[in-house]
Protein backbone atom coordinates (compact mmCIF):
# COMPACT_ATOMS: atom_id res chain seq x y z
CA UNK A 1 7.06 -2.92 9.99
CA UNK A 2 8.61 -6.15 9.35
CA UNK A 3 9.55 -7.42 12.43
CA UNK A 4 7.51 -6.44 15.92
CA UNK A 5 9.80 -3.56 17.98
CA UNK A 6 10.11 -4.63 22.06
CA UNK A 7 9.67 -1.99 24.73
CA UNK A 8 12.47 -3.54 26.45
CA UNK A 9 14.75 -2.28 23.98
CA UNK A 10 13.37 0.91 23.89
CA UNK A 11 16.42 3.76 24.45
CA UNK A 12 13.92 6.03 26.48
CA UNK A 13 11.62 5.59 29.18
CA UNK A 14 9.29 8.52 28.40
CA UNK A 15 7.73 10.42 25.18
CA UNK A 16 9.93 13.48 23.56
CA UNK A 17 6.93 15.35 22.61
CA UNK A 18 4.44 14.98 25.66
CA UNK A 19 6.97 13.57 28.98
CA UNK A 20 4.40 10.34 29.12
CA UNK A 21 5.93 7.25 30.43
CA UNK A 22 6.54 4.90 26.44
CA UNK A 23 3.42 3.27 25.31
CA UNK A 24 4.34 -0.57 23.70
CA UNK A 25 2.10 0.11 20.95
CA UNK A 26 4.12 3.27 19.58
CA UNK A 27 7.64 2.46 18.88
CA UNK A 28 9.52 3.06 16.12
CA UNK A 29 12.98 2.08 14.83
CA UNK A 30 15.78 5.32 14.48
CA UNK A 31 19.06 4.98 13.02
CA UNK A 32 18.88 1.16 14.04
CA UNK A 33 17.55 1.99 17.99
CA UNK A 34 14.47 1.80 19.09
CA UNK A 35 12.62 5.08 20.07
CA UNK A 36 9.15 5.33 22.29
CA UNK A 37 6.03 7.60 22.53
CA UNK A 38 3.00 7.76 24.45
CA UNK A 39 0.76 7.44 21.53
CA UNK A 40 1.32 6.92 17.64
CA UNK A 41 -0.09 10.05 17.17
CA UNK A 42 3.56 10.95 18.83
CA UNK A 43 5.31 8.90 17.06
CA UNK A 44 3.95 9.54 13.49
CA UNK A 45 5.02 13.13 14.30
CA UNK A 46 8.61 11.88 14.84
CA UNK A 47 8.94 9.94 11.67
CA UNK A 48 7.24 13.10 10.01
CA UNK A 49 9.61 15.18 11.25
CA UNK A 50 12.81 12.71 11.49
CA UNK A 51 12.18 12.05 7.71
CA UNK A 52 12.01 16.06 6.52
CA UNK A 53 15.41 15.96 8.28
CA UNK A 54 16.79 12.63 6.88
CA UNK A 55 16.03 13.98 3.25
CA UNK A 56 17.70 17.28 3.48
CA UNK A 57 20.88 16.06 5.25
CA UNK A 58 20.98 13.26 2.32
CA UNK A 59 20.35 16.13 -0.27
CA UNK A 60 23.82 17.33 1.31
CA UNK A 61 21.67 20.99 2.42
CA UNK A 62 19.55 22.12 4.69
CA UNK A 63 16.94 24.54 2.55
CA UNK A 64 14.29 22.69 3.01
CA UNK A 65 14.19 22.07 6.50
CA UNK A 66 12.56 25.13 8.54
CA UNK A 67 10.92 26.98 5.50
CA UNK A 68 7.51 26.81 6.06
């Protein structure tokens, strides 16, 4: 990433996938906010999943999202 992410700007105070409190080392950037995890384990999942998403919403459909 370019430019180091701050905890302080974080928009959530604990991890989607696991309910841990944010870890500083496993933020990622989101539609131009800040998102934390407890791990980047956590967070790699996110921008897996975020990106599967992003790609079929640009494609203007949905069909491959939830097929496998």
């Amino acid at each position: 990433m370019a430019e180091a992410l701050n905890i302080a700007d974080c928009v959530n105070e604990t991890c989607p996938w696991s309910g841990k409190p944010v870890s500083p080392d496993s933020l990622t950037l989101y539609r131009g906010k800040v998102v934390g995890f407890c791990n980047p384990g956590c967070r790699d999942k996110f921008e897996a999943a975020t990106a599967l998403f992003d790609k079929a919403l640009a494609a203007g459909g949905g069909s491959e999202v939830g097929n496998g």
